[in-house]
C-alpha atoms as a PDB file:
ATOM      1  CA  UNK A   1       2.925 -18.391  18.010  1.00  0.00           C
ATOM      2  CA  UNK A   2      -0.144 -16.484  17.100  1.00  0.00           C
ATOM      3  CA  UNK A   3       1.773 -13.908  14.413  1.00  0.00           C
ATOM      4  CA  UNK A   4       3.016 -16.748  13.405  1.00  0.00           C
ATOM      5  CA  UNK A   5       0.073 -18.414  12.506  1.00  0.00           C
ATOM      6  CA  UNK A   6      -1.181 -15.260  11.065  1.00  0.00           C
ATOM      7  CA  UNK A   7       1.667 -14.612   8.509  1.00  0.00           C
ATOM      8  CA  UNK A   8       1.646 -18.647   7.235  1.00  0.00           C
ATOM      9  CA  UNK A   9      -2.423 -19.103   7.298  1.00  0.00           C
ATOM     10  CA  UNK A  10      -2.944 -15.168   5.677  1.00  0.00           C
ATOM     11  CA  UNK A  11      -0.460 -16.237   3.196  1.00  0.00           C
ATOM     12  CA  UNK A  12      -1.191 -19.773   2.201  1.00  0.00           C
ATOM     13  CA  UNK A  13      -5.230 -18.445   2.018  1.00  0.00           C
ATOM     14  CA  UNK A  14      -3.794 -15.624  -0.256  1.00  0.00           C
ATOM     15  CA  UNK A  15      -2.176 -17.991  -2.700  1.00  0.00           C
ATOM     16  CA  UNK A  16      -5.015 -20.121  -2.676  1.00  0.00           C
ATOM     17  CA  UNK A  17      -7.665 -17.645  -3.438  1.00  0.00           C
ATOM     18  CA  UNK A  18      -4.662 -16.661  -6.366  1.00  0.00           C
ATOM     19  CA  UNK A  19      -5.118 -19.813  -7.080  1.00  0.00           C
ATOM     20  CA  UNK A  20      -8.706 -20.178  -7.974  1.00  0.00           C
ATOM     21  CA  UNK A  21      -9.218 -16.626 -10.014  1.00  0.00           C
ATOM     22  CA  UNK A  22      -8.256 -13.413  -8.419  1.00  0.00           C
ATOM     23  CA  UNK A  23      -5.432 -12.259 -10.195  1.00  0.00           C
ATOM     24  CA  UNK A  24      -4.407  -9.996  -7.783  1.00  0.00           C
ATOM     25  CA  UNK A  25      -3.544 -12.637  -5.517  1.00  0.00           C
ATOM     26  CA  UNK A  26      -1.819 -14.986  -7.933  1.00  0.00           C
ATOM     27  CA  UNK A  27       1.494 -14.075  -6.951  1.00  0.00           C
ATOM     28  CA  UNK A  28       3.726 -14.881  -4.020  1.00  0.00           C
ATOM     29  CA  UNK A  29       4.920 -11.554  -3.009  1.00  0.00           C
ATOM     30  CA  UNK A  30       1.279 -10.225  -2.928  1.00  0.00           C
ATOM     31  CA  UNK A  31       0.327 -13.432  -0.980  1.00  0.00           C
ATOM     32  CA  UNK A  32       3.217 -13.405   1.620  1.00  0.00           C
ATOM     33  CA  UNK A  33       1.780  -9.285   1.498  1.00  0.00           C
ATOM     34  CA  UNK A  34      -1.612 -10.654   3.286  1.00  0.00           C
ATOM     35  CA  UNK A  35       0.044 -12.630   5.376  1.00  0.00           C
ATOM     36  CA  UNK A  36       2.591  -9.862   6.433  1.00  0.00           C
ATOM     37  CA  UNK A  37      -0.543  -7.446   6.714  1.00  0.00           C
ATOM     38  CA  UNK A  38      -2.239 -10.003   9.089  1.00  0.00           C
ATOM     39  CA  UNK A  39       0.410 -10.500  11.353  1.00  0.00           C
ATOM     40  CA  UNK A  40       1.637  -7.187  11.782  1.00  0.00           C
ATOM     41  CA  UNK A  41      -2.186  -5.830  11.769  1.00  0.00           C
ATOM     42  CA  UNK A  42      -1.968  -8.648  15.019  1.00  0.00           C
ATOM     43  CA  UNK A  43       0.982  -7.616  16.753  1.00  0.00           C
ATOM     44  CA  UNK A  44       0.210  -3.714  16.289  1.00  0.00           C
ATOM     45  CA  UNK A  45      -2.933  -3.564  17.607  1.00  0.00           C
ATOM     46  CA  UNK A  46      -1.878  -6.082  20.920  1.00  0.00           C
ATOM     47  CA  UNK A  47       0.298  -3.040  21.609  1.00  0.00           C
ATOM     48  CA  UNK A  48      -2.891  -1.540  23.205  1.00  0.00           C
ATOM     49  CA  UNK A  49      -4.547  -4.486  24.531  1.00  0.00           C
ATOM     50  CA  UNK A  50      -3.408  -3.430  28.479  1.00  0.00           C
ATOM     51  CA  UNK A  51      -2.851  -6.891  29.544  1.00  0.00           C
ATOM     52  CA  UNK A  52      -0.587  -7.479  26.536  1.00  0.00           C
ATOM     53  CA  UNK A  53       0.802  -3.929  26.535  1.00  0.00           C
ATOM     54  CA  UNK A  54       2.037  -4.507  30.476  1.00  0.00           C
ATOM     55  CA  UNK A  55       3.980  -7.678  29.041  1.00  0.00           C
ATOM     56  CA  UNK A  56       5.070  -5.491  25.647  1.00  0.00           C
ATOM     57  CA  UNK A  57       6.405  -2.608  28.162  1.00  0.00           C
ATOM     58  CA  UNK A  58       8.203  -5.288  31.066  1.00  0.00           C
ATOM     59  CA  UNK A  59      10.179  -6.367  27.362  1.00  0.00           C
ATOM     60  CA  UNK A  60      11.943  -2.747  26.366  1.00  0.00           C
ATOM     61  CA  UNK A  61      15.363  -3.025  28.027  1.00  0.00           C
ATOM     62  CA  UNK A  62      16.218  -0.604  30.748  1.00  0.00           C
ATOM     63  CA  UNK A  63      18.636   1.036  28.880  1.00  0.00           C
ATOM     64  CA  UNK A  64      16.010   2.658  26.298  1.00  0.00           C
ATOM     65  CA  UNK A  65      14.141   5.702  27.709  1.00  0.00           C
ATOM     66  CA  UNK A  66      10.277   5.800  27.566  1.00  0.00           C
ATOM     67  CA  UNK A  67       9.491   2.274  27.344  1.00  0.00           C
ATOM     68  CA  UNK A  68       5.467   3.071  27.005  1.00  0.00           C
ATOM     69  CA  UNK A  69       5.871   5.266  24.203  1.00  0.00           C
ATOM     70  CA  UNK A  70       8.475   2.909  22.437  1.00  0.00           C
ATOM     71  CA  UNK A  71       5.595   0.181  22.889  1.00  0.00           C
ATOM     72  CA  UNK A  72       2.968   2.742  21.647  1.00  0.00           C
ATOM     73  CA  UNK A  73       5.151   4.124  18.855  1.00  0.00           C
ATOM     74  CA  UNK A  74       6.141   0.521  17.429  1.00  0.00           C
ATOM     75  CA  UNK A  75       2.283  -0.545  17.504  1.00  0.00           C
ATOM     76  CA  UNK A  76       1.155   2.154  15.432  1.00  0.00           C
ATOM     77  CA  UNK A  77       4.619   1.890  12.934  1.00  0.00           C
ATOM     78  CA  UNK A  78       3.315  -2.196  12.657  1.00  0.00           C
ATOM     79  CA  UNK A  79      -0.369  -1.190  12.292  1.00  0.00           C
ATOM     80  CA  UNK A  80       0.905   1.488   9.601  1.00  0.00           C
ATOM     81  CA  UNK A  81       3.511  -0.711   7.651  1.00  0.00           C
ATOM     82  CA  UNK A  82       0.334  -3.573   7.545  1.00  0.00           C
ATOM     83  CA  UNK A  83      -1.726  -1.416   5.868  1.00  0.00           C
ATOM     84  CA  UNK A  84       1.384  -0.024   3.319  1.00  0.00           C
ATOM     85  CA  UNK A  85       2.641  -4.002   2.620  1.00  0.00           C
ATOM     86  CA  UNK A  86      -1.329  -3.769   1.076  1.00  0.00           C
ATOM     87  CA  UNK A  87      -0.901  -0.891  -1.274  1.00  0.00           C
ATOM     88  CA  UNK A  88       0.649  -1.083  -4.747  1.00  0.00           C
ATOM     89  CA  UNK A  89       2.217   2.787  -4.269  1.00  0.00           C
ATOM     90  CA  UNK A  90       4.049   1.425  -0.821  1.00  0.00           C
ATOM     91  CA  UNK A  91       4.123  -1.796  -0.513  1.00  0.00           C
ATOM     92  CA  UNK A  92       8.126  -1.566  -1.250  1.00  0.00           C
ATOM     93  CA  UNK A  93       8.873   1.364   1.471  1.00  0.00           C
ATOM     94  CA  UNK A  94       6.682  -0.735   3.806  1.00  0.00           C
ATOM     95  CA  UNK A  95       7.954  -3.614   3.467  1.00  0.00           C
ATOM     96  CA  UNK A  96      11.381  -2.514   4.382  1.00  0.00           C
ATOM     97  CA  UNK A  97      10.381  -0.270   6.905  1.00  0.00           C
ATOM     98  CA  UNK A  98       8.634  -3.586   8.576  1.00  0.00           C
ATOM     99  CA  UNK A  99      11.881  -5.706   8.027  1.00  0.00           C
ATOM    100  CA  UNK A 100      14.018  -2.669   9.663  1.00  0.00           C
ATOM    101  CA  UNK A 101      11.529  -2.645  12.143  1.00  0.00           C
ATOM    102  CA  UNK A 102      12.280  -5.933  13.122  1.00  0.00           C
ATOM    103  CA  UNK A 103      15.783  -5.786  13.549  1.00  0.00           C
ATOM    104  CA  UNK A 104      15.119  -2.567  15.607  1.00  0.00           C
ATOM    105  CA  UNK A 105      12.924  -4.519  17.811  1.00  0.00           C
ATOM    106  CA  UNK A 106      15.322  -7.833  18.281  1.00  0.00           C
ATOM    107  CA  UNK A 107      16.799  -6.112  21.175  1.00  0.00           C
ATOM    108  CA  UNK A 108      13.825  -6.407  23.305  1.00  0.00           C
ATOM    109  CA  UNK A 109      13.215 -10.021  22.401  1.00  0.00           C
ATOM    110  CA  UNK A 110      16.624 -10.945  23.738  1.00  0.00           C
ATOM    111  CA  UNK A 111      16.121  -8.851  26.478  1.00  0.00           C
ATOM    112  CA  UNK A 112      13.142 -10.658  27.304  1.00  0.00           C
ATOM    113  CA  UNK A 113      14.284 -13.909  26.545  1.00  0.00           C
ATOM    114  CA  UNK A 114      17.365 -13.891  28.692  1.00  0.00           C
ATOM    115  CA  UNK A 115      15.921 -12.295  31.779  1.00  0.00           C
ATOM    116  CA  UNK A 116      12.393 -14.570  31.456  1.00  0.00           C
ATOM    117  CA  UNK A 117      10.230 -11.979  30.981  1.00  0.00           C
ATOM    118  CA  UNK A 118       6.632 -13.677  31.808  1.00  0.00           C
ATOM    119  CA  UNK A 119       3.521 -13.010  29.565  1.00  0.00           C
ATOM    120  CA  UNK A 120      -0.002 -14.031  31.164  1.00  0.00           C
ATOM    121  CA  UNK A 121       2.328 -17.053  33.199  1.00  0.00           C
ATOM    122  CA  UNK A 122       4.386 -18.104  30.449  1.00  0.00           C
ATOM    123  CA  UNK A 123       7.699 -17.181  29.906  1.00  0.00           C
ATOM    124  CA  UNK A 124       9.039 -15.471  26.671  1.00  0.00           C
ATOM    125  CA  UNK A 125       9.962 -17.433  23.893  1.00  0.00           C
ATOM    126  CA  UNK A 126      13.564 -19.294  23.878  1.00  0.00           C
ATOM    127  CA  UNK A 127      16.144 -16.537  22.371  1.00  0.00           C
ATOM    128  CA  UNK A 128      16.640 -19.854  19.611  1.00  0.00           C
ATOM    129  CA  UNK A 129      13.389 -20.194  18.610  1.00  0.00           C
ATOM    130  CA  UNK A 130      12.588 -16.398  18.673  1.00  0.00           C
ATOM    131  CA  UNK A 131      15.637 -15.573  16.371  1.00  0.00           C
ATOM    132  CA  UNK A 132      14.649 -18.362  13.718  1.00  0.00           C
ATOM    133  CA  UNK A 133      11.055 -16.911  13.796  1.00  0.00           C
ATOM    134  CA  UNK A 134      12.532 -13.127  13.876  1.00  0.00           C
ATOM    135  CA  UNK A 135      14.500 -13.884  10.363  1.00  0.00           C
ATOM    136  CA  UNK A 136      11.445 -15.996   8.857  1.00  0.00           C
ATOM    137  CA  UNK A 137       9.464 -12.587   9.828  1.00  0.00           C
ATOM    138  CA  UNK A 138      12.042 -10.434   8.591  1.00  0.00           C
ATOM    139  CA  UNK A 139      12.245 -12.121   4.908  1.00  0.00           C
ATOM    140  CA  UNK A 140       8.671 -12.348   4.540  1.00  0.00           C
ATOM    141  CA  UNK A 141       8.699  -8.477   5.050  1.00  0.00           C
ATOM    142  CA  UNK A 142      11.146  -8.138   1.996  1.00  0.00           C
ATOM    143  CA  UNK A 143       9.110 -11.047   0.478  1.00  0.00           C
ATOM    144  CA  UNK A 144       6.107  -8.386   0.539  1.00  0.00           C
ATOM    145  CA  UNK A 145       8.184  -5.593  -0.890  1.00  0.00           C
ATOM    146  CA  UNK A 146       8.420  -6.896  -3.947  1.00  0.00           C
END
């Protein structure tokens, strides 16, 4: 819920500081940018919170090798694609990197979501409610690549 929350507050606050005089901001692309930059800048750096990382690594499937440097590798390609969504010169290649990075991910989401992977007692999202959020997160990736 939390990236979530990131991607619609960072991008409504965006639009509304757009809004009120910063050109820069006054478009929804750039907006739905801040929010994408938020949430990612979120998820990335959770890779490496250890409680969060344990959850992050119980989620790779067993079928892909190395499942703590998949977990570190995808945290820093989230933490780098936030920063990229943010710059004029890459916000295109990041933002479809991000949205490519998504669908990469998906796997371990259903993974997670049929087996009942637990995070800090709760169990993963519902593989419904995590695919609806997984395409709203995907198209505000492309969103941000305009």
């Amino acid at each position: 819920m939390a990236p979530l929350i990131a991607l619609l507050f960072g991008t409504a606050a965006a639009r509304l500081i757009g809004f009120f005089g910063v050109d820069h901001l006054d478009s929804w692309p750039t907006s739905v940018g801040v929010g994408v930059f938020l949430m990612f800048m979120l998820t990335g750096t959770v890779h490496f919170v250890p409680s969060f990382r344990a959850w992050m690594i119980d989620m790779v499937p067993p079928w892909l090798p190395a499942p703590a440097l998949l977990v570190t590798v995808t945290g820093v390609l989230e933490i780098a694609g936030a920063i990229g969504v943010l710059i004029p010169a890459t916000h295109t290649a990041a933002g479809i990197c991000l949205a490519l990075l998504l669908v990469a991910m998906f796997p371990a989401n259903v993974y997670a979501a049929r087996r009942g992977v637990l995070m800090q007692g709760k169990p993963a999202t519902s593989l419904p409610l995590r695919t609806a959020e997984q395409v709203l997160y995907i198209a505000a990736a492309l969103v941000a690549a305009l």
